[in-house]
Protein backbone atom coordinates (compact mmCIF):
# COMPACT_ATOMS: atom_id res chain seq x y z
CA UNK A 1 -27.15 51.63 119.97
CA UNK A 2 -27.64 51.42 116.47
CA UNK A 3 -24.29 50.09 115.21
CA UNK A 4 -24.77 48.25 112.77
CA UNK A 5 -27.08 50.47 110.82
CA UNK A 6 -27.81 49.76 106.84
CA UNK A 7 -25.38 46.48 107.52
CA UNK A 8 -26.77 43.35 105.76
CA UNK A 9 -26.46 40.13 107.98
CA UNK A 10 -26.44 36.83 107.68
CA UNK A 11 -27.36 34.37 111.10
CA UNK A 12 -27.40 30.82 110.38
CA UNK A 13 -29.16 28.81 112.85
CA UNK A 14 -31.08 32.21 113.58
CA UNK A 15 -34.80 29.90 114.60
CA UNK A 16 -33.74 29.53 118.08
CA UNK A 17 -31.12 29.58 120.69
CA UNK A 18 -27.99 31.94 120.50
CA UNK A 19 -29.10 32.22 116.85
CA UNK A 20 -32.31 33.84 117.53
CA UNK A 21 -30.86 35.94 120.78
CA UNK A 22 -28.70 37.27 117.80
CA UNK A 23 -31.23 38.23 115.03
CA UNK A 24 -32.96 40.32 117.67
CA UNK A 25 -29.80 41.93 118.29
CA UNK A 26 -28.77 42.49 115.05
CA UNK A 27 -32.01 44.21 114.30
CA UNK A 28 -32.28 46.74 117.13
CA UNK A 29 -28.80 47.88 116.38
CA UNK A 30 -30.10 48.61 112.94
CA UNK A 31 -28.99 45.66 110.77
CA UNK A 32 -31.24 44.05 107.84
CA UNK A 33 -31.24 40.53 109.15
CA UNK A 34 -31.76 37.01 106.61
CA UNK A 35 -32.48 34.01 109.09
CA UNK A 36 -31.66 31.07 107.47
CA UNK A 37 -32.89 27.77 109.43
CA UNK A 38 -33.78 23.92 107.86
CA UNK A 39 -36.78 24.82 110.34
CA UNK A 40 -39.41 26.38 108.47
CA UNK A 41 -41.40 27.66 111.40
CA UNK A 42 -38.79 28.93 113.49
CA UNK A 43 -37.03 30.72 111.14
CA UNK A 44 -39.97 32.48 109.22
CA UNK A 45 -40.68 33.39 112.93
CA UNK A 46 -37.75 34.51 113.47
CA UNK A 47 -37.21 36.55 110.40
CA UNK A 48 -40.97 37.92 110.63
CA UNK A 49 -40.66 39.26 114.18
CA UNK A 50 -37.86 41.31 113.32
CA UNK A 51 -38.92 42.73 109.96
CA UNK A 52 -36.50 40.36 108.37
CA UNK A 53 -36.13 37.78 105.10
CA UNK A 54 -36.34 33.48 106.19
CA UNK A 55 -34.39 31.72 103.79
CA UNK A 56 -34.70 27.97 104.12
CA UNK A 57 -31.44 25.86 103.76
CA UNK A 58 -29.25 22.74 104.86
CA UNK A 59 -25.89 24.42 106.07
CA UNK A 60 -24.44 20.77 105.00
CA UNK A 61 -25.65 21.05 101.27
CA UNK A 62 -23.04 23.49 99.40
CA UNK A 63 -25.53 24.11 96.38
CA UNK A 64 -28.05 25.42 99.06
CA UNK A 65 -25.37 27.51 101.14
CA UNK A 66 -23.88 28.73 97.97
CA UNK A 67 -27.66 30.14 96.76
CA UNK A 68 -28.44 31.67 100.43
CA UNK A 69 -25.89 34.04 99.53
CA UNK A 70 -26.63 35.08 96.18
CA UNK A 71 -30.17 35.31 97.26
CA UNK A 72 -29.26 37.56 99.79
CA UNK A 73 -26.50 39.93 97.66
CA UNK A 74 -29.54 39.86 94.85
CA UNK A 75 -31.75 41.24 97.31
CA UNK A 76 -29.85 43.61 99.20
CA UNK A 77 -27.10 44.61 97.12
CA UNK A 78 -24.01 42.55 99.10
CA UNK A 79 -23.15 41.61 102.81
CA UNK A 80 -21.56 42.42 105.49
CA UNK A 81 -22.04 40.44 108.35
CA UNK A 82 -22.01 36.68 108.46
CA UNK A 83 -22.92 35.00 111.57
CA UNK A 84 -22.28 31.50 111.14
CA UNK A 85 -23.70 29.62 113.71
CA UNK A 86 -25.72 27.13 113.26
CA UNK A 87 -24.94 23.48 115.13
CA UNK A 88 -25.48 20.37 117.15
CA UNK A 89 -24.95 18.15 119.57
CA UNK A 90 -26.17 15.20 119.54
CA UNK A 91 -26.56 12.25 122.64
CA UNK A 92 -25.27 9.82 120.43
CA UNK A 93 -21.96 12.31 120.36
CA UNK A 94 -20.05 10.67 123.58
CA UNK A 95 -16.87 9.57 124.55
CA UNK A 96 -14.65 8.22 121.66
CA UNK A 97 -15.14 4.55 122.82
CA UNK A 98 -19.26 5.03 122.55
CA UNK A 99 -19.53 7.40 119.20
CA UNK A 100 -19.86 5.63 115.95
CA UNK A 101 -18.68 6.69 112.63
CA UNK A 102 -22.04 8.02 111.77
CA UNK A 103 -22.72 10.04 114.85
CA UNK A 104 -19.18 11.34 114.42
CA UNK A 105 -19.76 12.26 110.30
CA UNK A 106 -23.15 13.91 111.14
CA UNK A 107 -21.70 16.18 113.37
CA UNK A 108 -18.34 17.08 111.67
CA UNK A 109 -20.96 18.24 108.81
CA UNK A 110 -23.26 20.29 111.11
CA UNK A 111 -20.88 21.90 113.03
CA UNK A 112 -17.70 22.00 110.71
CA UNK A 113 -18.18 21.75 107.04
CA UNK A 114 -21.23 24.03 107.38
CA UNK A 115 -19.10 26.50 108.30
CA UNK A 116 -16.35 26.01 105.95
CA UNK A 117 -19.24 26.36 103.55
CA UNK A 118 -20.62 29.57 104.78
CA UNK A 119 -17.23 31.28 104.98
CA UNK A 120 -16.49 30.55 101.79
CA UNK A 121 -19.21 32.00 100.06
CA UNK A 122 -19.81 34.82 102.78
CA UNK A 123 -16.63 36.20 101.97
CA UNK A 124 -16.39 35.97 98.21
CA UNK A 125 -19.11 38.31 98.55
CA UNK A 126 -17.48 40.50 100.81
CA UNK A 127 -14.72 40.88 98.96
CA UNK A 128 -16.71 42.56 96.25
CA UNK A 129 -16.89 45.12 99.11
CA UNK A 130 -13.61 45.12 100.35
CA UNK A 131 -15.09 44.96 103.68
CA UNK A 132 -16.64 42.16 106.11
CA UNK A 133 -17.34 40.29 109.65
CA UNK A 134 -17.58 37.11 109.70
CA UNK A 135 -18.13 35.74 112.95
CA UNK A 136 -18.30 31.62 113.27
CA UNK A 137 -19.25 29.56 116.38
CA UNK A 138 -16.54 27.09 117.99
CA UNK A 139 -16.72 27.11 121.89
CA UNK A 140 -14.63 27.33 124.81
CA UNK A 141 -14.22 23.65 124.63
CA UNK A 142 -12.46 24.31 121.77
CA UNK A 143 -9.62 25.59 124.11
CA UNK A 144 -9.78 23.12 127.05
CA UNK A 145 -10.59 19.36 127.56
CA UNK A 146 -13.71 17.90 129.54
CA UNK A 147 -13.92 14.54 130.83
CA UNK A 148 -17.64 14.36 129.90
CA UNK A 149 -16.85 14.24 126.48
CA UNK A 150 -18.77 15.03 122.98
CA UNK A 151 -16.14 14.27 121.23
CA UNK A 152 -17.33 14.59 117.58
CA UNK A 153 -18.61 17.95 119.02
CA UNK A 154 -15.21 18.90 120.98
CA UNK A 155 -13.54 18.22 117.50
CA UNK A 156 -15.47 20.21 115.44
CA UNK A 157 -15.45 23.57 117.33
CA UNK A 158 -11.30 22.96 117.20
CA UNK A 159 -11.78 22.91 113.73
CA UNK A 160 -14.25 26.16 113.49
CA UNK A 161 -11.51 27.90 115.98
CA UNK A 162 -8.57 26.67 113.63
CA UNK A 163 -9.97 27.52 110.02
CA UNK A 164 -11.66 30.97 111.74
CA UNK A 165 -7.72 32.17 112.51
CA UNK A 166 -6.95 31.58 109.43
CA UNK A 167 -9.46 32.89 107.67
CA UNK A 168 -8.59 35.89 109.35
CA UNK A 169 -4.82 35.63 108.98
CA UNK A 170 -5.71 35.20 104.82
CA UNK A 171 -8.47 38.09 104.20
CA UNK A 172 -6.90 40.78 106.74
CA UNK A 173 -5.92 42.78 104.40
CA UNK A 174 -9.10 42.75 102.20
CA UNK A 175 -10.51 44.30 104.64
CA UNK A 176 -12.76 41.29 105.97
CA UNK A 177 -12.36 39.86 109.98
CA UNK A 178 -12.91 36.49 110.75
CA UNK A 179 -13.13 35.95 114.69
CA UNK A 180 -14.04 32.81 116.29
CA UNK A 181 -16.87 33.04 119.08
CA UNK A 182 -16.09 30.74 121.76
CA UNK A 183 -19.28 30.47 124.09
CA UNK A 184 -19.35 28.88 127.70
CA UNK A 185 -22.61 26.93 128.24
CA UNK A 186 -25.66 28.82 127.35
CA UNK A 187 -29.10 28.81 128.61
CA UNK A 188 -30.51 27.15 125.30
CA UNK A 189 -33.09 24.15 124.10
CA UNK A 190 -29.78 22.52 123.05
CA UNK A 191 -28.10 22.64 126.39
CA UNK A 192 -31.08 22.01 128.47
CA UNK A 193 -32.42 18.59 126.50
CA UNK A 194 -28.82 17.36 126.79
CA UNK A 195 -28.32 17.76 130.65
CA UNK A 196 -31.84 17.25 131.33
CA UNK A 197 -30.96 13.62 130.17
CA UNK A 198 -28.11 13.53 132.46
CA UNK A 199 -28.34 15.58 135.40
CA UNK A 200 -25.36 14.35 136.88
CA UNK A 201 -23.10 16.08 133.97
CA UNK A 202 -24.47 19.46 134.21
CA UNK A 203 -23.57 19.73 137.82
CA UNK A 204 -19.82 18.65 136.90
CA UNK A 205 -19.95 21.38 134.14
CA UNK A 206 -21.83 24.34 136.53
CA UNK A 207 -19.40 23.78 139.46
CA UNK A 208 -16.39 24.61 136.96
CA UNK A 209 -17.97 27.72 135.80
CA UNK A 210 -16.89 30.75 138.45
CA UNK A 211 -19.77 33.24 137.79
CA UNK A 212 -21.85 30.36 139.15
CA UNK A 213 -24.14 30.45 136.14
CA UNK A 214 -24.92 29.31 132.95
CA UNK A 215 -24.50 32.59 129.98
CA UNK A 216 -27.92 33.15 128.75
CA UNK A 217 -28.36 33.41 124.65
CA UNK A 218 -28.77 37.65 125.04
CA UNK A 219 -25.51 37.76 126.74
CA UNK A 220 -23.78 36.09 123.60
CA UNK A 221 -25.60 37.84 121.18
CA UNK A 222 -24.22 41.21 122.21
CA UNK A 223 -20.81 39.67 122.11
CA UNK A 224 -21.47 38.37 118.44
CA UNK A 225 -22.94 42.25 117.92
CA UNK A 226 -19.50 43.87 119.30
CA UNK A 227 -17.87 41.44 117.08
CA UNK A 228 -19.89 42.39 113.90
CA UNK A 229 -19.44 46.42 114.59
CA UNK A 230 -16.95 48.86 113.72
CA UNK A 231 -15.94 48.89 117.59
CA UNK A 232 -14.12 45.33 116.77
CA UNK A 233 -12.32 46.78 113.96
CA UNK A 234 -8.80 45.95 115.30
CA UNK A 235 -9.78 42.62 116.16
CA UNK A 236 -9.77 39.48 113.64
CA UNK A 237 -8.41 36.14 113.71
CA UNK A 238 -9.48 35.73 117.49
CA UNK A 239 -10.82 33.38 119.84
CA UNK A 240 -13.13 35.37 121.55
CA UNK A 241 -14.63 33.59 124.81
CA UNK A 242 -17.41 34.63 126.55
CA UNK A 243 -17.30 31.61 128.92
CA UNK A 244 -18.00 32.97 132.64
CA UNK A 245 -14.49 32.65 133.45
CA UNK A 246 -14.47 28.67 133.15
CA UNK A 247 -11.17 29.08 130.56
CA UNK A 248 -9.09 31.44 132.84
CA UNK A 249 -9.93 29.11 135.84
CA UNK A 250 -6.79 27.39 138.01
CA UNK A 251 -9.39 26.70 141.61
CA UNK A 252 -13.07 26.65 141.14
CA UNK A 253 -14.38 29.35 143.44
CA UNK A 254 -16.36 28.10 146.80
């Protein structure tokens, strides 16, 4: 499918991970794709194996997010598809009575403010267009509690999924959606460092989710494409999971 032909996208985070299952995406369904990454290598990678533009930034740093933007409008001629995505989660991110203030700060800034950042400028640009997706990561446990906490982490992607609806509510009718991707646990370098250091958690996590499986970072991506495309046109302000089944779960399955 080539939806999102002559469409000019954004993917933060695009070096690796759902971020990089994404940029591929975007590209075969006919998008011009900027990957901007704080990892040099990645994201040239990224952007060069697609036919793309690497744009080197701190998501945290609002003179850098602010210049990502014009850099791409200057080059392309606006934007229509913001993919705001990038995160982390650190092991230092644990239950509230283990997390200090710093782990807690670094994270809010990764995984909240970042985005706050991003939408802002994103969709002062679209407005010049009258038209926009903007599609920002939060995650299903955004929607639910866990008992292995991240809480820093937890808190953040209830922030992404609060400001996204909003966001949506506010530019509807300039034309610009704002959805909220809510991913279950994904198959990335993220998720597999943090439960390879504790084993023990991602077997309380698998059991919960009823396809039996973690989602692997292709599977989002074409959820994040559907989102981007005309075909979501009726939807904004959202919480769109793509979790396995793990939030509509009363018994886990045997």
């Amino acid at each position: 499918m080539r939806r999102l032909h002559d469409r000019v996208a954004v993917v933060t985070g695009g070096g690796s991970g759902i971020g990089l299952a994404t940029v591929r995406r975007f590209a075969a369904e006919g998008a011009t794709v900027v990957v901007a990454d704080i990892d040099a290598e990645t994201g040239a990678a990224a952007a060069a194996a697609v036919g793309g533009r690497y744009v080197p930034v701190d998501v945290t740093d609002e003179a850098q997010v602010e210049s990502l933007f014009q850099t791409v409008v200057d080059a392309y001629g606006g934007l229509d598809i913001a993919f705001n995505n990038a995160g982390i989660s650190p092991p230092e991110d644990d239950s509230i009575l283990l997390t200090d203030i710093d782990a807690w700060r670094r994270v809010q800034e990764v995984n909240l403010t970042s985005v706050y950042l991003c939408s802002k400028f994103a969709i002062r640009h679209m407005l010049e267009r009258g038209t926009g997706s903007v599609i920002n990561t939060a995650s299903f446990v955004a929607v639910m509690g866990a008992a292995s906490s991240q809480i820093s982490y937890t808190a953040s992607k209830g922030g992404v999924l609060a400001m996204s609806r909003e966001l949506g509510v506010q530019f509807a009718r300039n034309g610009i959606r704002v959805n909220a991707l809510c991913p279950g646990p994904v198959n990335t370098p993220l998720l597999r460092d943090l439960f390879a250091a504790n084993p023990e958690q991602a077997a309380r996590r698998l059991v919960h989710v009823p396809l039996g499986r973690f989602a692997e970072p292709e599977e989002i991506a074409a959820a994040v494409a559907f989102l981007a495309s005309d075909d979501a046109s009726f939807i904004t302000a959202s919480q769109f999971l793509v979790d396995g089944g793990i939030a509509g779960a009363y018994v886990t399955p045997l």
